[in-house]
PDB file of N, CA and C in Angstrom:
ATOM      1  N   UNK A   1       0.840  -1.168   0.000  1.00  0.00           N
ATOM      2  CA  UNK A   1       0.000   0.000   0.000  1.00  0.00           C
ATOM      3  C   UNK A   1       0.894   1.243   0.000  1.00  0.00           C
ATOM      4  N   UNK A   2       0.875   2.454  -0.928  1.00  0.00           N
ATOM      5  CA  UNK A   2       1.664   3.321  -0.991  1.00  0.00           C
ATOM      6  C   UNK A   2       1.135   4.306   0.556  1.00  0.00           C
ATOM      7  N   UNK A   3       1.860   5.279   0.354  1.00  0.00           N
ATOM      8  CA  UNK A   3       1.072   6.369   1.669  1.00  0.00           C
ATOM      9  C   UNK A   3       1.415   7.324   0.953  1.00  0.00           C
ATOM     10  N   UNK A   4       0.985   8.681   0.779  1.00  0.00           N
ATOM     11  CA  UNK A   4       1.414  10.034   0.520  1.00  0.00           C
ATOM     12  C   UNK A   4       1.567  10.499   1.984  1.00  0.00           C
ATOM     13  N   UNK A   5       3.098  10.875   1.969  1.00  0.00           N
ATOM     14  CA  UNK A   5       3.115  11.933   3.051  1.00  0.00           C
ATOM     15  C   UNK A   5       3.616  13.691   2.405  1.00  0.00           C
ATOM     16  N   UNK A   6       3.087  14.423   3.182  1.00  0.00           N
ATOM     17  CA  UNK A   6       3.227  15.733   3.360  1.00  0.00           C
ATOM     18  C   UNK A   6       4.831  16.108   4.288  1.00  0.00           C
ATOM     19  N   UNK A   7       5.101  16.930   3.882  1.00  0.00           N
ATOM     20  CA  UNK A   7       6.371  17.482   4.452  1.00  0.00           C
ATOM     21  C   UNK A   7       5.901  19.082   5.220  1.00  0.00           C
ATOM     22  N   UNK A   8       5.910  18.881   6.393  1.00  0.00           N
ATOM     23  CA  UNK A   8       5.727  20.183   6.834  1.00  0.00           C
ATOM     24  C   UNK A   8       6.373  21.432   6.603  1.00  0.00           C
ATOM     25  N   UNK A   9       6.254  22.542   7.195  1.00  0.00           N
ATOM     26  CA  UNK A   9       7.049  23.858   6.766  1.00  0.00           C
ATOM     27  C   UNK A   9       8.247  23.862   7.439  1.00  0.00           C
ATOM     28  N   UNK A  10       8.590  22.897   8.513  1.00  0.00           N
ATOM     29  CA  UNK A  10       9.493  22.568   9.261  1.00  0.00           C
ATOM     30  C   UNK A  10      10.315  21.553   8.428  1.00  0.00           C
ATOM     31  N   UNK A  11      10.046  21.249   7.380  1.00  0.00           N
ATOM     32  CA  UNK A  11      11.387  20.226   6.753  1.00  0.00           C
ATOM     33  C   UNK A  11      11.795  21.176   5.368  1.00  0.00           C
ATOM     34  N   UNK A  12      12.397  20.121   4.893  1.00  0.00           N
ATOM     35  CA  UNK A  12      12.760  20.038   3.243  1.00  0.00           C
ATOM     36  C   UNK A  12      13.988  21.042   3.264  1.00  0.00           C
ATOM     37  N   UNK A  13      14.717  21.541   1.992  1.00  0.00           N
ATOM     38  CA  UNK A  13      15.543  22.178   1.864  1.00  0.00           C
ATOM     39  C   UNK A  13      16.150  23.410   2.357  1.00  0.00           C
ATOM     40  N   UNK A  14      14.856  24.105   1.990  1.00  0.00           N
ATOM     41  CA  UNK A  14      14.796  25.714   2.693  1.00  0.00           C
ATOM     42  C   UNK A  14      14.606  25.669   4.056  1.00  0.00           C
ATOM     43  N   UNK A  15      14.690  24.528   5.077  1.00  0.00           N
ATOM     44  CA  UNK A  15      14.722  24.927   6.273  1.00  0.00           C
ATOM     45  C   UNK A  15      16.171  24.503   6.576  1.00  0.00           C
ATOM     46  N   UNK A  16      16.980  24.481   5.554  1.00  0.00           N
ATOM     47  CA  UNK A  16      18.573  24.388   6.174  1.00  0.00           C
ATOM     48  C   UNK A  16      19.433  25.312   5.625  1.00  0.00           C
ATOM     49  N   UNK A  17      18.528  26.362   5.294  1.00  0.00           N
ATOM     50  CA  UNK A  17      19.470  27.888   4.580  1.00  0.00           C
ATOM     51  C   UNK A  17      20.452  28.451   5.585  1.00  0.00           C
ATOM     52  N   UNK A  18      21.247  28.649   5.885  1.00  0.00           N
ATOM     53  CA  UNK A  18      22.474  29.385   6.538  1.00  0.00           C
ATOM     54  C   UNK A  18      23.578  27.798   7.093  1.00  0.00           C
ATOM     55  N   UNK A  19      23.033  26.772   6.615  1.00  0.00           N
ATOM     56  CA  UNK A  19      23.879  25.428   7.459  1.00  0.00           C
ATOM     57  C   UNK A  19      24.894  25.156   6.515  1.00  0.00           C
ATOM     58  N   UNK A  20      25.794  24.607   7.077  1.00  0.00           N
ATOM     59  CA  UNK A  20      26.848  23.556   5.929  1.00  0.00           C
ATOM     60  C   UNK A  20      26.039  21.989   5.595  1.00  0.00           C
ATOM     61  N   UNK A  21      25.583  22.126   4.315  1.00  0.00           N
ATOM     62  CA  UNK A  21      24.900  21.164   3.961  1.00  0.00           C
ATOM     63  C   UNK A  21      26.093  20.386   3.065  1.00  0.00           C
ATOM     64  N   UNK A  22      25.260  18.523   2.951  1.00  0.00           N
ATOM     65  CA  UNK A  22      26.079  18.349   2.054  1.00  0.00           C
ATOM     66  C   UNK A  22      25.087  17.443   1.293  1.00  0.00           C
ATOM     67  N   UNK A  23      25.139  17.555  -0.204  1.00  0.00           N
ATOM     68  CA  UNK A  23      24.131  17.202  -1.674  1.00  0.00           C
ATOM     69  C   UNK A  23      24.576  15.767  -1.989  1.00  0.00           C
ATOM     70  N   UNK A  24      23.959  15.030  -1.575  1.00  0.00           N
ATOM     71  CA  UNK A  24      24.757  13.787  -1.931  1.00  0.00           C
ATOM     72  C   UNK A  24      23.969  13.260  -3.614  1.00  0.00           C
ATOM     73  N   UNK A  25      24.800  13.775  -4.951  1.00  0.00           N
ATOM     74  CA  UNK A  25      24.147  13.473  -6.183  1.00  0.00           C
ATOM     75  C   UNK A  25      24.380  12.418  -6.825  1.00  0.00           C
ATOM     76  N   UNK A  26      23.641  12.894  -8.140  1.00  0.00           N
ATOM     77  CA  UNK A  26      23.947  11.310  -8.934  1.00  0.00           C
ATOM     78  C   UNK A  26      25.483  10.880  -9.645  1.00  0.00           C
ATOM     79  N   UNK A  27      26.411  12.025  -9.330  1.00  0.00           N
ATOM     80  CA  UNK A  27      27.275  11.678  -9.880  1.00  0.00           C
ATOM     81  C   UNK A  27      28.671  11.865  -8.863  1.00  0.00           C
ATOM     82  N   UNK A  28      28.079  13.354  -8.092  1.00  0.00           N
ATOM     83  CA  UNK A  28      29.172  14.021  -7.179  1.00  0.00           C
ATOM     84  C   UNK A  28      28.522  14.155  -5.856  1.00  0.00           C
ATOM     85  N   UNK A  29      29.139  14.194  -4.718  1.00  0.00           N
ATOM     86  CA  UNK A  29      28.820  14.705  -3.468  1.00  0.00           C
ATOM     87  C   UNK A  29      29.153  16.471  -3.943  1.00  0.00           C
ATOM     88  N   UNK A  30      28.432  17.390  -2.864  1.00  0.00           N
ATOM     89  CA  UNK A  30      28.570  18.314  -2.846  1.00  0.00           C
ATOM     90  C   UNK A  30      28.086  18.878  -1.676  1.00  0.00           C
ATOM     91  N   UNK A  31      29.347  20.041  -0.706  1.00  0.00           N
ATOM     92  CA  UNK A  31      28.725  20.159   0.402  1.00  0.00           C
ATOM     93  C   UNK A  31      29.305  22.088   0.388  1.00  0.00           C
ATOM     94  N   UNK A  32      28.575  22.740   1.309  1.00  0.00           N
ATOM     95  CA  UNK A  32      28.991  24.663   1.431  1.00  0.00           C
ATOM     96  C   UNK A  32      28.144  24.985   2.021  1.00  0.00           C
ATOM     97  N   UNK A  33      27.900  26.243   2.623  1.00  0.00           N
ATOM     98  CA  UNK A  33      26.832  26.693   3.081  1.00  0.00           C
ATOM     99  C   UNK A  33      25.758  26.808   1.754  1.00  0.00           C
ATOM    100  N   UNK A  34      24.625  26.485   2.676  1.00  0.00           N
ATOM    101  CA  UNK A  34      23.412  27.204   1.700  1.00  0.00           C
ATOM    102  C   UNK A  34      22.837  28.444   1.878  1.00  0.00           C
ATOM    103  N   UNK A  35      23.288  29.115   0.769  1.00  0.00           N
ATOM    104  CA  UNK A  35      22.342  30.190   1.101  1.00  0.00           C
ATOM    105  C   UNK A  35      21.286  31.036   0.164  1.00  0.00           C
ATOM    106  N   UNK A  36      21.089  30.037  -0.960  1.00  0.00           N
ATOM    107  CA  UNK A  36      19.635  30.064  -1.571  1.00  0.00           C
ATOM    108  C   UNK A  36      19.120  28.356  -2.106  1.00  0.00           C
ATOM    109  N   UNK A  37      18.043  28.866  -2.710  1.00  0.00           N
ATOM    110  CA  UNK A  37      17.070  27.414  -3.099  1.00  0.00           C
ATOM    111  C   UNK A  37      15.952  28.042  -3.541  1.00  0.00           C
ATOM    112  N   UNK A  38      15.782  27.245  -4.577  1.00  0.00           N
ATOM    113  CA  UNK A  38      14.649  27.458  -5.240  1.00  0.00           C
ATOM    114  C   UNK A  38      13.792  26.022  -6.013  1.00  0.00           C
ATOM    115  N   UNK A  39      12.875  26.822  -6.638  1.00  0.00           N
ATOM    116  CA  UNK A  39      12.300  25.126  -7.557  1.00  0.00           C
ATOM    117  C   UNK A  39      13.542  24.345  -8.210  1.00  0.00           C
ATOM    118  N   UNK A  40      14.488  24.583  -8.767  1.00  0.00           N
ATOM    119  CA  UNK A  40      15.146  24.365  -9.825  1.00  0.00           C
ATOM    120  C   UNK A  40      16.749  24.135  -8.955  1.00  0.00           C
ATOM    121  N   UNK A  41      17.389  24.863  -8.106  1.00  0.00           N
ATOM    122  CA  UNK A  41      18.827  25.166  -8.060  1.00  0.00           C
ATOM    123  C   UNK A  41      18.767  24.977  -6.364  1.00  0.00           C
ATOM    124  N   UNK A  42      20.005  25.074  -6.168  1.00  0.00           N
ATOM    125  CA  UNK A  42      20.504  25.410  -4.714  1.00  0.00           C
ATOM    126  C   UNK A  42      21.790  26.453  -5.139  1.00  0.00           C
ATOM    127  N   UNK A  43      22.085  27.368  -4.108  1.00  0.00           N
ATOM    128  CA  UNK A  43      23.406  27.626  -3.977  1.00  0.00           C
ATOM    129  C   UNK A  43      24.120  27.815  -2.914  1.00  0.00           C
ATOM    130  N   UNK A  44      25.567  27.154  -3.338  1.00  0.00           N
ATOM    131  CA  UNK A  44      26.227  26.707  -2.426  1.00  0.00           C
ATOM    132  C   UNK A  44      27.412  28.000  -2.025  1.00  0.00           C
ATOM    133  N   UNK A  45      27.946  28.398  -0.846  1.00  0.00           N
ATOM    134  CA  UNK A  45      29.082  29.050  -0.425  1.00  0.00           C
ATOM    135  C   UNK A  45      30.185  28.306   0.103  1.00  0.00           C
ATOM    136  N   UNK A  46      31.099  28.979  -0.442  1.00  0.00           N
ATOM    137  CA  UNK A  46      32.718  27.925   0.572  1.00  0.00           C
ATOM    138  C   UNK A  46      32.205  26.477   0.031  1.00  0.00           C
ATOM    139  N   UNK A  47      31.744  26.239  -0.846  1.00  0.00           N
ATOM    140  CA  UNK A  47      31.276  25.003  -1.985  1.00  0.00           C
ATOM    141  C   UNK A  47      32.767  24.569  -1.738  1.00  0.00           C
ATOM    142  N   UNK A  48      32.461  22.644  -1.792  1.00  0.00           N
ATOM    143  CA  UNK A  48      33.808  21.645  -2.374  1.00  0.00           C
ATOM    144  C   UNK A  48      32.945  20.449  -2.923  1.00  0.00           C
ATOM    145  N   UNK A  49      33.843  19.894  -3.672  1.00  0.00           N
ATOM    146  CA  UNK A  49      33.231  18.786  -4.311  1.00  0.00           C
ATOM    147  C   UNK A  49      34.376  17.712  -3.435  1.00  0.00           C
ATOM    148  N   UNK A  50      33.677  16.538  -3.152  1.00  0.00           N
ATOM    149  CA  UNK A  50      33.591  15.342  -2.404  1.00  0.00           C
ATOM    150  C   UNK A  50      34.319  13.907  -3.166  1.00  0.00           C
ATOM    151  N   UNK A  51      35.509  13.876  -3.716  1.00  0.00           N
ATOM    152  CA  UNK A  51      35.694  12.976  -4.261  1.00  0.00           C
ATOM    153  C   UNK A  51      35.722  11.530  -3.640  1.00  0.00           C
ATOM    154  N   UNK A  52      36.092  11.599  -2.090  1.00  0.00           N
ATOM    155  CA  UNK A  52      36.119  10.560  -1.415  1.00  0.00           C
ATOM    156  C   UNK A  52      35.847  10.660   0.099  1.00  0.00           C
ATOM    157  N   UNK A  53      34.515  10.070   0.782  1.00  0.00           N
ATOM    158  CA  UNK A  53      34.141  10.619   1.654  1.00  0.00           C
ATOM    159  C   UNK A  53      35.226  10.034   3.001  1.00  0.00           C
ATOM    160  N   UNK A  54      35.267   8.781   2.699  1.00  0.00           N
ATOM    161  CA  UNK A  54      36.112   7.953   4.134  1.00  0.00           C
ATOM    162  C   UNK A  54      34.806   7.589   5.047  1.00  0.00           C
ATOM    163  N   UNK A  55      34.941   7.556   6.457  1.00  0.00           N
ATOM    164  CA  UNK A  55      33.932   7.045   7.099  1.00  0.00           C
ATOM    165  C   UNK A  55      33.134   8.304   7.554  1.00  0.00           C
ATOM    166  N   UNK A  56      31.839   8.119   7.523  1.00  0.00           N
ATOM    167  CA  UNK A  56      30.748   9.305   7.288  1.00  0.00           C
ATOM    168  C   UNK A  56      30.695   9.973   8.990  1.00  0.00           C
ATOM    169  N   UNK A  57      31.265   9.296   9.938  1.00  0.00           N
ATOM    170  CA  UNK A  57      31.263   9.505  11.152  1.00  0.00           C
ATOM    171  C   UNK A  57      32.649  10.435  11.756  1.00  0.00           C
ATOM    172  N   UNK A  58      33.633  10.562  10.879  1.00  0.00           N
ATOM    173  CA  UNK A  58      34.553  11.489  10.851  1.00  0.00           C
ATOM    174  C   UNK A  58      34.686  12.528  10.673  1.00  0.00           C
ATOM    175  N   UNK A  59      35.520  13.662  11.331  1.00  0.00           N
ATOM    176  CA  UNK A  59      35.285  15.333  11.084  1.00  0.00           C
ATOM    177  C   UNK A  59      35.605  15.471   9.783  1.00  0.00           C
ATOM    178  N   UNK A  60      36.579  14.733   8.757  1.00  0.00           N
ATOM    179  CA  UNK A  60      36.904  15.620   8.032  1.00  0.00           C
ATOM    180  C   UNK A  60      36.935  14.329   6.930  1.00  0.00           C
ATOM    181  N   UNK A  61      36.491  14.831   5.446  1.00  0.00           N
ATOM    182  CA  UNK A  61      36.583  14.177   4.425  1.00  0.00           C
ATOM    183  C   UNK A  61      37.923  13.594   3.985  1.00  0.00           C
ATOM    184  N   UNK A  62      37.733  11.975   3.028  1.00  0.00           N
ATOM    185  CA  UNK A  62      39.188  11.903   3.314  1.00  0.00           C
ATOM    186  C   UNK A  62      39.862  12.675   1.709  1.00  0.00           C
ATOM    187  N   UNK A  63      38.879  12.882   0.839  1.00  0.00           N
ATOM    188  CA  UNK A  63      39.327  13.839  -0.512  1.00  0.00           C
ATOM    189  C   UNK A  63      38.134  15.110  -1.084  1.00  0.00           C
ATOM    190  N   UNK A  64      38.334  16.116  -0.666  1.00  0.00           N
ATOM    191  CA  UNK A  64      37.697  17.168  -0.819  1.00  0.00           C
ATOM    192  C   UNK A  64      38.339  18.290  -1.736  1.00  0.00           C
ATOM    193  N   UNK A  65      37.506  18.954  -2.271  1.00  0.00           N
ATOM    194  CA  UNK A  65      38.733  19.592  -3.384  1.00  0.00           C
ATOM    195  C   UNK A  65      37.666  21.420  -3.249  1.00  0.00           C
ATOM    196  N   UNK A  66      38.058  22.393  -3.193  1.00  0.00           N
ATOM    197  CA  UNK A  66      37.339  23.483  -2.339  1.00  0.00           C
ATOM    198  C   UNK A  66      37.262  24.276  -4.114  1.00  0.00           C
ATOM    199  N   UNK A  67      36.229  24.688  -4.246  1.00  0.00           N
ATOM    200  CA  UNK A  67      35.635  25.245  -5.569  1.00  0.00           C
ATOM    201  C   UNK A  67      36.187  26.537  -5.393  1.00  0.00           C
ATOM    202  N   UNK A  68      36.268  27.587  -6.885  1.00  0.00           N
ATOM    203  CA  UNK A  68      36.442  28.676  -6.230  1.00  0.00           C
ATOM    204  C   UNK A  68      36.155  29.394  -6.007  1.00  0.00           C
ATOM    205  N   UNK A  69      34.528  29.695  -6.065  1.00  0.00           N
ATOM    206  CA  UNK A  69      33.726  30.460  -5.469  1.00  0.00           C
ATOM    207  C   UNK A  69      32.079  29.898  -5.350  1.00  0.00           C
ATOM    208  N   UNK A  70      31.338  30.248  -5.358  1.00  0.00           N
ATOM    209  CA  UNK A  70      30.132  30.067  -5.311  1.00  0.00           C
ATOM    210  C   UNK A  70      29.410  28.843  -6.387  1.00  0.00           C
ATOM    211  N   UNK A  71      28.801  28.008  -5.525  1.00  0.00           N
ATOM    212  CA  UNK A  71      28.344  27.180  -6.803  1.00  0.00           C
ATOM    213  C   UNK A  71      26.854  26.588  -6.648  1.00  0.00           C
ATOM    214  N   UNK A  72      26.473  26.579  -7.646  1.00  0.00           N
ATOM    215  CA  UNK A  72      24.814  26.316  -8.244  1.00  0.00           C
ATOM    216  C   UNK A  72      25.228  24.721  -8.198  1.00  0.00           C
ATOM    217  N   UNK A  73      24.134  23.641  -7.355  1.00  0.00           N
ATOM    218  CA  UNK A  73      23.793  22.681  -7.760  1.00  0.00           C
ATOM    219  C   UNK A  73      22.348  21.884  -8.240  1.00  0.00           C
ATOM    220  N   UNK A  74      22.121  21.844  -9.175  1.00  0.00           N
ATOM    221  CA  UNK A  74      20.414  21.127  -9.903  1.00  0.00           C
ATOM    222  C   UNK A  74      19.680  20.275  -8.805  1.00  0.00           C
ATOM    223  N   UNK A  75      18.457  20.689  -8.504  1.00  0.00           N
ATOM    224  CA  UNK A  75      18.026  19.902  -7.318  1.00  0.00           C
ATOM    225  C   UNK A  75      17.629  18.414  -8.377  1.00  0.00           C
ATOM    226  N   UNK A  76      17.452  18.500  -9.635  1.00  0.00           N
ATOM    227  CA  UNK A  76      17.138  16.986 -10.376  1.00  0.00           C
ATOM    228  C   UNK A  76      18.107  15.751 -10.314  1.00  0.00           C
ATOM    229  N   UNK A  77      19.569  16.229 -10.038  1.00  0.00           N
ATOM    230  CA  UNK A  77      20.617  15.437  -9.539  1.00  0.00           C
ATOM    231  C   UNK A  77      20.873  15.123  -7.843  1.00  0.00           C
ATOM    232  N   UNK A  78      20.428  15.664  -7.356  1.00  0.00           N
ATOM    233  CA  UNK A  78      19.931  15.714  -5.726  1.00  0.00           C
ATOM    234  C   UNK A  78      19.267  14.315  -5.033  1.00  0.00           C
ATOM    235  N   UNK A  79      19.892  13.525  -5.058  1.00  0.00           N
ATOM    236  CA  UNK A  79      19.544  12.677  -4.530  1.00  0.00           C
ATOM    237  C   UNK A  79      18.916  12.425  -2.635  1.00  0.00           C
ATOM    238  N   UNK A  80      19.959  12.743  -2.099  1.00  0.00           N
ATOM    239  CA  UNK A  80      19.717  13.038  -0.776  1.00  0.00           C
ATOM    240  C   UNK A  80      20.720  14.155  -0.148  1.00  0.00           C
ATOM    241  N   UNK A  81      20.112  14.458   0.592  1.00  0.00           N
ATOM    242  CA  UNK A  81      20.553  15.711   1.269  1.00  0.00           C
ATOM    243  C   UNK A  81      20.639  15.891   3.106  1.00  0.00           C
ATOM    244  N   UNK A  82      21.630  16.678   3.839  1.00  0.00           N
ATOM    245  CA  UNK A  82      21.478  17.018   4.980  1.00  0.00           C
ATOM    246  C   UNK A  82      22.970  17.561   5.749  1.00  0.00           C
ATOM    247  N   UNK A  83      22.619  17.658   7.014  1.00  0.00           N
ATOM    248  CA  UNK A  83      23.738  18.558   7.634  1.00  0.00           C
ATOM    249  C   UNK A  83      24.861  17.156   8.410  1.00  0.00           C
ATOM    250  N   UNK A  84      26.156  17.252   7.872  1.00  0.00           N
ATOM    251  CA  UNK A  84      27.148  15.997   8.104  1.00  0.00           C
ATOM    252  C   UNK A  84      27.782  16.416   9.026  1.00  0.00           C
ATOM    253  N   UNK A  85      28.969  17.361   8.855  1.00  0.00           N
ATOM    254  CA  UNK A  85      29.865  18.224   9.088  1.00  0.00           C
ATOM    255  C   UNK A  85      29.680  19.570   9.274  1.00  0.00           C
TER     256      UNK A  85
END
């Protein structure tokens, strides 16, 4: 039996605007502050891309590579999302 659930105003993306999030996608991890979102995009600050995480319970990634400025990621590649680090 399927269920539809609702997501309150208390979840989803836009309630983690000012956090260090990290985008776990279909191709790349991606983690920075957020500090927009919309239908379509996120954007990221102090953005790095995630080549190799190591164990997810550790402070610090074991291959991270730091972008050089601001970066747009497609919420259609967005697989899962949340605050790690």
């Amino acid at each position: 039996m399927k269920k539809i659930i609702e997501l309150g105003e208390s979840e989803g993306l836009e309630t983690l605007l000012g956090e260090r999030v990290t985008l776990f996608c279909v191709n790349y991890i991606y983690t920075g502050k957020l500090v927009g979102v919309d239908s379509v995009q996120a954007k990221l600050e102090e953005a790095a891309i995630v080549y190799e995480t190591g164990e997810l319970h550790t402070p610090q990634w074991k291959d991270v590579q730091t972008l050089p400025h601001d970066w747009y990621v497609r919420l259609s590649a967005v697989e899962s999302y949340g605050v790690l680090k």
